[in-house]
N, C-alpha and C. Protein backbone atom coordinates (compact mmCIF):
# COMPACT_ATOMS: atom_id res chain seq x y z
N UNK A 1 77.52 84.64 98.56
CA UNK A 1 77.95 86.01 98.64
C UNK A 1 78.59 86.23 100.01
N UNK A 2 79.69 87.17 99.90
CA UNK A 2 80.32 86.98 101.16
C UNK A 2 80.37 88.68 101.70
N UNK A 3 79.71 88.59 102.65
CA UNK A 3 79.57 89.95 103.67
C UNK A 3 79.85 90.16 104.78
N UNK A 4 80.38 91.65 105.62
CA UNK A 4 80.78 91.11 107.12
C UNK A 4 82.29 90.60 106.79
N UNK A 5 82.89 90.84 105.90
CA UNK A 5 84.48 89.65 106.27
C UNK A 5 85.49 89.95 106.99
N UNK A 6 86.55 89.59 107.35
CA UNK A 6 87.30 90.33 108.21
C UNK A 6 88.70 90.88 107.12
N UNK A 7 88.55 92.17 107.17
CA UNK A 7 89.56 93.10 106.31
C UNK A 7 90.58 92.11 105.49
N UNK A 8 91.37 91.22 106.70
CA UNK A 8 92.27 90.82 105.59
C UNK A 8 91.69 89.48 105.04
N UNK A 9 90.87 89.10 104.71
CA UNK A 9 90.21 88.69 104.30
C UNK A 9 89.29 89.42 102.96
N UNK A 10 88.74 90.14 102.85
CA UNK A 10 88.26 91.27 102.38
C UNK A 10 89.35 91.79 101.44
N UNK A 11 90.61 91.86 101.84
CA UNK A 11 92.00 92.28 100.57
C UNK A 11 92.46 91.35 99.76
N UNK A 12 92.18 89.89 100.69
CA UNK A 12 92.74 88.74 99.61
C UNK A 12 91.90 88.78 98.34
N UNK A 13 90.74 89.02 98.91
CA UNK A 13 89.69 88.68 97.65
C UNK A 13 89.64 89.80 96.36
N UNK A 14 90.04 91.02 96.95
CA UNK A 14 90.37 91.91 96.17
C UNK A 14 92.13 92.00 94.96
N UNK A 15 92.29 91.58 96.12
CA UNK A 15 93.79 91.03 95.68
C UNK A 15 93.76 90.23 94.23
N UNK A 16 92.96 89.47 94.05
CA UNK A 16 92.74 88.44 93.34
C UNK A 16 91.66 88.30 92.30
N UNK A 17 91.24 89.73 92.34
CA UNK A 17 90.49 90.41 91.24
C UNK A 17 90.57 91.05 90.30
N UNK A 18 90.39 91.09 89.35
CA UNK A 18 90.27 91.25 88.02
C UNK A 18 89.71 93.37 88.26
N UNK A 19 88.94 93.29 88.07
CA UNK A 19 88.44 94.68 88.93
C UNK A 19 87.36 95.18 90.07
N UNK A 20 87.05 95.98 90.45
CA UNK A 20 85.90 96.17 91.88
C UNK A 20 84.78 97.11 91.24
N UNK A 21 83.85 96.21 91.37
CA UNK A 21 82.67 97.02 91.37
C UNK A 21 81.97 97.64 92.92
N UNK A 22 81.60 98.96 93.02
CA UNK A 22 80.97 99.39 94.03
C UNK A 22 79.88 99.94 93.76
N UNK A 23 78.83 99.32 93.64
CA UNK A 23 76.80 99.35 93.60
C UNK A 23 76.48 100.62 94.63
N UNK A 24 76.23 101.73 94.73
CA UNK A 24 75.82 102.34 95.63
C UNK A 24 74.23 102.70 95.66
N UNK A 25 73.45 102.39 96.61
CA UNK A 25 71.85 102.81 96.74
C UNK A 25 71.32 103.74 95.71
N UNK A 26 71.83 104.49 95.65
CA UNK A 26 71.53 106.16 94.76
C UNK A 26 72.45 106.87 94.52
N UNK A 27 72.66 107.89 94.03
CA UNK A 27 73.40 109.48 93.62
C UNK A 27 73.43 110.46 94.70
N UNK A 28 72.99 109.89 95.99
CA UNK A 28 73.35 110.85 97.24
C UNK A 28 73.74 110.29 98.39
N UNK A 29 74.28 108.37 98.26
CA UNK A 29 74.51 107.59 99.25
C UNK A 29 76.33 108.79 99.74
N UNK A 30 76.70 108.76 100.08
CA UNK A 30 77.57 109.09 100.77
C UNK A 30 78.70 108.40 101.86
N UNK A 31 78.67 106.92 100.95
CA UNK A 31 79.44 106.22 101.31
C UNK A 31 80.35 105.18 100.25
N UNK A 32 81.51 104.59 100.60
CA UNK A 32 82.53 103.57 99.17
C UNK A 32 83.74 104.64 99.28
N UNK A 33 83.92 105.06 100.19
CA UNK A 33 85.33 105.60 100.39
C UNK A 33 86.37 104.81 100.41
N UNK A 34 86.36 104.08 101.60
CA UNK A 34 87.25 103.15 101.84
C UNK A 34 87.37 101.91 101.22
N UNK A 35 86.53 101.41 100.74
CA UNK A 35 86.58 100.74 99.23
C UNK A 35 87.00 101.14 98.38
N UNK A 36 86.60 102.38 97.73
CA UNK A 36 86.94 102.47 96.51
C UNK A 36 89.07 102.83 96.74
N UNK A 37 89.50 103.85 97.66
CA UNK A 37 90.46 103.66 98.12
C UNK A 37 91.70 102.69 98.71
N UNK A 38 90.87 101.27 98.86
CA UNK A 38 91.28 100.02 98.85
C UNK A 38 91.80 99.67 97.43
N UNK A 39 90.82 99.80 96.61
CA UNK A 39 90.91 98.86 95.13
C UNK A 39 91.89 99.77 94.94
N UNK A 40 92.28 100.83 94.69
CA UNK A 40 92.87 101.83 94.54
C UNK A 40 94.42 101.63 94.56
N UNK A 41 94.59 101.24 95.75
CA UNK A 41 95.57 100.75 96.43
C UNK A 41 96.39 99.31 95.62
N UNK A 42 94.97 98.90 95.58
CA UNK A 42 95.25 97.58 95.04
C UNK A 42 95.38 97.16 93.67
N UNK A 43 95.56 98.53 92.93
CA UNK A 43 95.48 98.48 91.63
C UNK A 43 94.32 97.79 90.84
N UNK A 44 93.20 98.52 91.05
CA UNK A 44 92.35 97.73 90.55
C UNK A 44 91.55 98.49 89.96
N UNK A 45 91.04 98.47 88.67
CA UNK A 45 90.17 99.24 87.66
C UNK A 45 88.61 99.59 88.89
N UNK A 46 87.86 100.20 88.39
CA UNK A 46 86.41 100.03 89.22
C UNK A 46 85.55 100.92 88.40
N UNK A 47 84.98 100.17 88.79
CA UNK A 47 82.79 100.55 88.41
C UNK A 47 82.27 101.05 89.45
N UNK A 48 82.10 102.33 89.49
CA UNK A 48 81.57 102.94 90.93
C UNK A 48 80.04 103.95 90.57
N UNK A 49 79.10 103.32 91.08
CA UNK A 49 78.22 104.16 91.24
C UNK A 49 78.33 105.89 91.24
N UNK A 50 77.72 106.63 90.22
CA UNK A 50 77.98 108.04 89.90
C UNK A 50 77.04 108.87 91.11
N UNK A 51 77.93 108.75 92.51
CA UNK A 51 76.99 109.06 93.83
C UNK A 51 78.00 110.42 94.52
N UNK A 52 77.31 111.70 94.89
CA UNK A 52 77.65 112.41 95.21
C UNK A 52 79.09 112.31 96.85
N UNK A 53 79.01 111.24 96.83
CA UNK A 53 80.13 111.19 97.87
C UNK A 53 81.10 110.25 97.55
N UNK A 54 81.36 109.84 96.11
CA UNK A 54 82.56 109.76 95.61
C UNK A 54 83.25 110.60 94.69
N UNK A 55 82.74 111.93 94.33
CA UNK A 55 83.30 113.03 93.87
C UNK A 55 84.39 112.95 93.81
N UNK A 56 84.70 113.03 95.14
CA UNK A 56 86.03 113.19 95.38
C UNK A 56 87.25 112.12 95.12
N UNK A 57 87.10 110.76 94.60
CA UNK A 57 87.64 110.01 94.34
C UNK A 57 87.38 109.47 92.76
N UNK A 58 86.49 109.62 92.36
CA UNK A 58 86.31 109.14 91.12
C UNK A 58 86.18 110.13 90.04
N UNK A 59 87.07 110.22 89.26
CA UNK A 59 87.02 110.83 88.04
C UNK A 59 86.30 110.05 86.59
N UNK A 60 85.31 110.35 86.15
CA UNK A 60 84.58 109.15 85.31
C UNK A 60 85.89 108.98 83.93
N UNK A 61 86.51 107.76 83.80
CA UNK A 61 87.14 107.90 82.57
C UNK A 61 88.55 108.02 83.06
N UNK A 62 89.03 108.11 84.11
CA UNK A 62 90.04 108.63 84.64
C UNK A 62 90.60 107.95 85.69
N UNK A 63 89.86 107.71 86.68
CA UNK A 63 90.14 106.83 87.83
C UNK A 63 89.30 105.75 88.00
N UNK A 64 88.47 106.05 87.16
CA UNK A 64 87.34 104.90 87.12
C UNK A 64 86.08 105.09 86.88
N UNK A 65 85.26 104.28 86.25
CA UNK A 65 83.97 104.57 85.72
C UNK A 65 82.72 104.65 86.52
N UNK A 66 82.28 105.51 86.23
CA UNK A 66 80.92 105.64 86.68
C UNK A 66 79.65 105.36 86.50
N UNK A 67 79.02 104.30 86.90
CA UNK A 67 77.36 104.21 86.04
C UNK A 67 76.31 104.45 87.19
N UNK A 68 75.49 105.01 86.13
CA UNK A 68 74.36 104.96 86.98
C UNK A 68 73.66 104.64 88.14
N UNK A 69 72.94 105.13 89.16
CA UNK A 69 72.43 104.32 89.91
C UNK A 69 70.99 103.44 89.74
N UNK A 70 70.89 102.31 89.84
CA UNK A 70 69.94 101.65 90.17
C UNK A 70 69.79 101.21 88.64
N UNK A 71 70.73 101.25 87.43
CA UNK A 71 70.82 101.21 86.34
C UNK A 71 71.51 99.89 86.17
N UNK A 72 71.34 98.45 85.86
CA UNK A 72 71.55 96.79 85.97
C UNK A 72 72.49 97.04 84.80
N UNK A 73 72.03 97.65 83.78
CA UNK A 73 72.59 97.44 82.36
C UNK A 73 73.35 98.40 81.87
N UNK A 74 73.22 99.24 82.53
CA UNK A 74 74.44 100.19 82.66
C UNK A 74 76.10 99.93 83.37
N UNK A 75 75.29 99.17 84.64
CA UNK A 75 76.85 98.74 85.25
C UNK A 75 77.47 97.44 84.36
N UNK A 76 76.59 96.39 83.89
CA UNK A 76 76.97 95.20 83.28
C UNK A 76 77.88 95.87 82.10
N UNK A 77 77.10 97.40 80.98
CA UNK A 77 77.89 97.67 80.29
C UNK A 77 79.57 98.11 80.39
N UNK A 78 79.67 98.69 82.06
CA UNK A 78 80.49 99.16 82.41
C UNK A 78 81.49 98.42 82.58
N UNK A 79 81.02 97.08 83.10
CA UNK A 79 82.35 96.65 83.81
C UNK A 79 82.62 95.59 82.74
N UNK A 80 81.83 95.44 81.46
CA UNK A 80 82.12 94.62 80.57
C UNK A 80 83.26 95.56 79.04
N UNK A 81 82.92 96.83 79.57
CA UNK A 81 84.18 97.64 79.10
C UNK A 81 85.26 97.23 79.36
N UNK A 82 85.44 97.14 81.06
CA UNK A 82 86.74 96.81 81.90
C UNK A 82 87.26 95.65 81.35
N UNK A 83 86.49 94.73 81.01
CA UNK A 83 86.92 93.26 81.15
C UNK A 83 87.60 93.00 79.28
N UNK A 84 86.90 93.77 78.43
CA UNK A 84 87.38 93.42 77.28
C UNK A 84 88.24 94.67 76.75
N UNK A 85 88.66 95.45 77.54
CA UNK A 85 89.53 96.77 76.99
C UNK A 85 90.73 96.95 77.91
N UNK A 86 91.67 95.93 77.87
CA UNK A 86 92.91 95.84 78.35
C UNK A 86 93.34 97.31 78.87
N UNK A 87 93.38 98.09 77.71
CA UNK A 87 93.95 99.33 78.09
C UNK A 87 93.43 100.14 78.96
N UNK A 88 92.34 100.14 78.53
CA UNK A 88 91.73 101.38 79.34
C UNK A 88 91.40 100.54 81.14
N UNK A 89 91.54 99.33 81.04
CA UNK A 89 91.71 98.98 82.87
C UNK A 89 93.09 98.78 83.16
N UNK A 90 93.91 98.87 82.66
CA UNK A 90 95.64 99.33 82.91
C UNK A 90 95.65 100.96 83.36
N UNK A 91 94.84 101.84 82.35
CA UNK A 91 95.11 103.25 82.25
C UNK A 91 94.10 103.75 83.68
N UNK A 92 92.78 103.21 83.80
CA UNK A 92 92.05 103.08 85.23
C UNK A 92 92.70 102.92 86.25
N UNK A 93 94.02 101.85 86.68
CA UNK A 93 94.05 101.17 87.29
C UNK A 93 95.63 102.07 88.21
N UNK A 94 95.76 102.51 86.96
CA UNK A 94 97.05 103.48 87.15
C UNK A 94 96.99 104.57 87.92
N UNK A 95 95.80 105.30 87.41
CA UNK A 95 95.60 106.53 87.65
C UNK A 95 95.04 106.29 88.80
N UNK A 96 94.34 105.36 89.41
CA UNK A 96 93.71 105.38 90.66
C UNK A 96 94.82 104.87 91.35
N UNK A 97 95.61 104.42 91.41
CA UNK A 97 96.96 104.11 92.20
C UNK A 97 97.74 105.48 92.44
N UNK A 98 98.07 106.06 91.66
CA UNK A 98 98.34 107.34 91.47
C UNK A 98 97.83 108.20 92.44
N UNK A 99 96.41 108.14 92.46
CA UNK A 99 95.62 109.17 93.54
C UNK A 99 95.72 108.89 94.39
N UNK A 100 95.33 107.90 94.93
CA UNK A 100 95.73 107.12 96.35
C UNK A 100 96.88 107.65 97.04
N UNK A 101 98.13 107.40 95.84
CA UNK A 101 99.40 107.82 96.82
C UNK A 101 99.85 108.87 96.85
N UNK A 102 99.07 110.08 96.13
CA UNK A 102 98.89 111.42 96.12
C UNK A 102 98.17 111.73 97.03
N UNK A 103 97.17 111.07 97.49
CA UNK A 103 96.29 111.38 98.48
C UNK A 103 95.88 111.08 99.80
N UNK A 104 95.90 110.14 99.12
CA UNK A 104 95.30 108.61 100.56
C UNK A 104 96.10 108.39 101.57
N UNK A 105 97.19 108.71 101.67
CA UNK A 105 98.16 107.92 102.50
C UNK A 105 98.48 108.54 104.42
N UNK A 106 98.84 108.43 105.40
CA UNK A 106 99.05 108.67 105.90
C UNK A 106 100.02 110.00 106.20
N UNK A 107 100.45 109.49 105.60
CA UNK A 107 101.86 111.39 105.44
C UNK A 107 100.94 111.95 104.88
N UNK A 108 100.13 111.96 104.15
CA UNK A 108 98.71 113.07 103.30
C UNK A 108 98.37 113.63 104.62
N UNK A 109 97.45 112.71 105.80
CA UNK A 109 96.75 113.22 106.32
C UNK A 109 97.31 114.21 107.19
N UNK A 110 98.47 113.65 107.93
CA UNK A 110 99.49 114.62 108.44
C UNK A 110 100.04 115.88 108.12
N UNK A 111 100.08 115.72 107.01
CA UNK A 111 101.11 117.14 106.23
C UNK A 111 99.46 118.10 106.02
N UNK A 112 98.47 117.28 105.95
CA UNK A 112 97.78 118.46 106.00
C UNK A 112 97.19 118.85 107.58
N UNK A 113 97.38 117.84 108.72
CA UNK A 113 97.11 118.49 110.08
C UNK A 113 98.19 119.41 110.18
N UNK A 114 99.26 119.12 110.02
CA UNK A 114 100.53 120.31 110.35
C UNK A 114 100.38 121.47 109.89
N UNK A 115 99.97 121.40 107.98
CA UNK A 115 99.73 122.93 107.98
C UNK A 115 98.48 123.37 108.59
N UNK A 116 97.20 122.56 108.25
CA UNK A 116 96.10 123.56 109.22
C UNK A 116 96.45 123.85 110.58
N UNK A 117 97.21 123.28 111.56
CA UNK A 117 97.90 123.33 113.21
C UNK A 117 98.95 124.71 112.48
N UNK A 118 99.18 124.81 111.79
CA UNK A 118 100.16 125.75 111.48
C UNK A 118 99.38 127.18 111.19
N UNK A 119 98.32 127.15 110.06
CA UNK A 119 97.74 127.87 109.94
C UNK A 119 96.78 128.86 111.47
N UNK A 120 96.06 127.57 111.80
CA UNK A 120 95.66 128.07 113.47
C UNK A 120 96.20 128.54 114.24
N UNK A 121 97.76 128.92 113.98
CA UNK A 121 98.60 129.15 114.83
C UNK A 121 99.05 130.77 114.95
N UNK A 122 99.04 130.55 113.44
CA UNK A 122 99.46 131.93 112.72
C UNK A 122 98.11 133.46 112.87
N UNK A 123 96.97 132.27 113.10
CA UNK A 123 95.79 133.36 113.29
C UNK A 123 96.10 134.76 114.52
């Protein structure tokens, strides 16, 4: 198992995946941002733990599936969806690419400092 890797290292392997699973502790870990936003990037279907701090990135069914936490046979069911349902990890894989570059990107973060710097301004 490989942990600790160095980023680009860490993308090859993603690169070269089929899809990303992200295991999170529980339903209130509050972390797999930048992962799940990676795969994202990288066009890649995902199995993401149904944890209150990927809300904001994961739509169950939509951008990507959600199972349970701490649930073995729930995620195995999940990502064995991915693996035998062509479509629906094309239609995953899309839509999370989609968000990303709706969202994720650098001009995102900007265009929204400018208007809040704009807004603050106007106060």
């Amino acid at each position: 198992m490989l942990t600790d890797i160095p980023l680009k290292q860490a993308h090859n392997v993603l690169l070269h995946s089929r899809l990303m699973v992200v295991p999170l502790r529980d339903n209130e870990v509050p972390c797999g941002h930048v992962t799940i936003v990676s795969g994202m990037f990288f066009g890649k279907p995902m199995v993401v733990t149904n944890s209150r701090g990927v809300h904001d990135y994961i739509e169950d069914g939509k951008t990507g599936l959600f199972c349970e936490a701490g649930n073995a046979a729930d995620m195995a069911a999940r990502i064995e969806s991915l693996l035998s349902d062509k479509a629906l990890s094309s239609s995953l894989a899309d839509h999370g690419l989609g968000f990303a570059e709706a969202h994720c990107t650098e001009k995102t973060v900007l265009n929204y400092f400018n208007r809040f710097l704009s807004e603050l301004a106007s106060r």
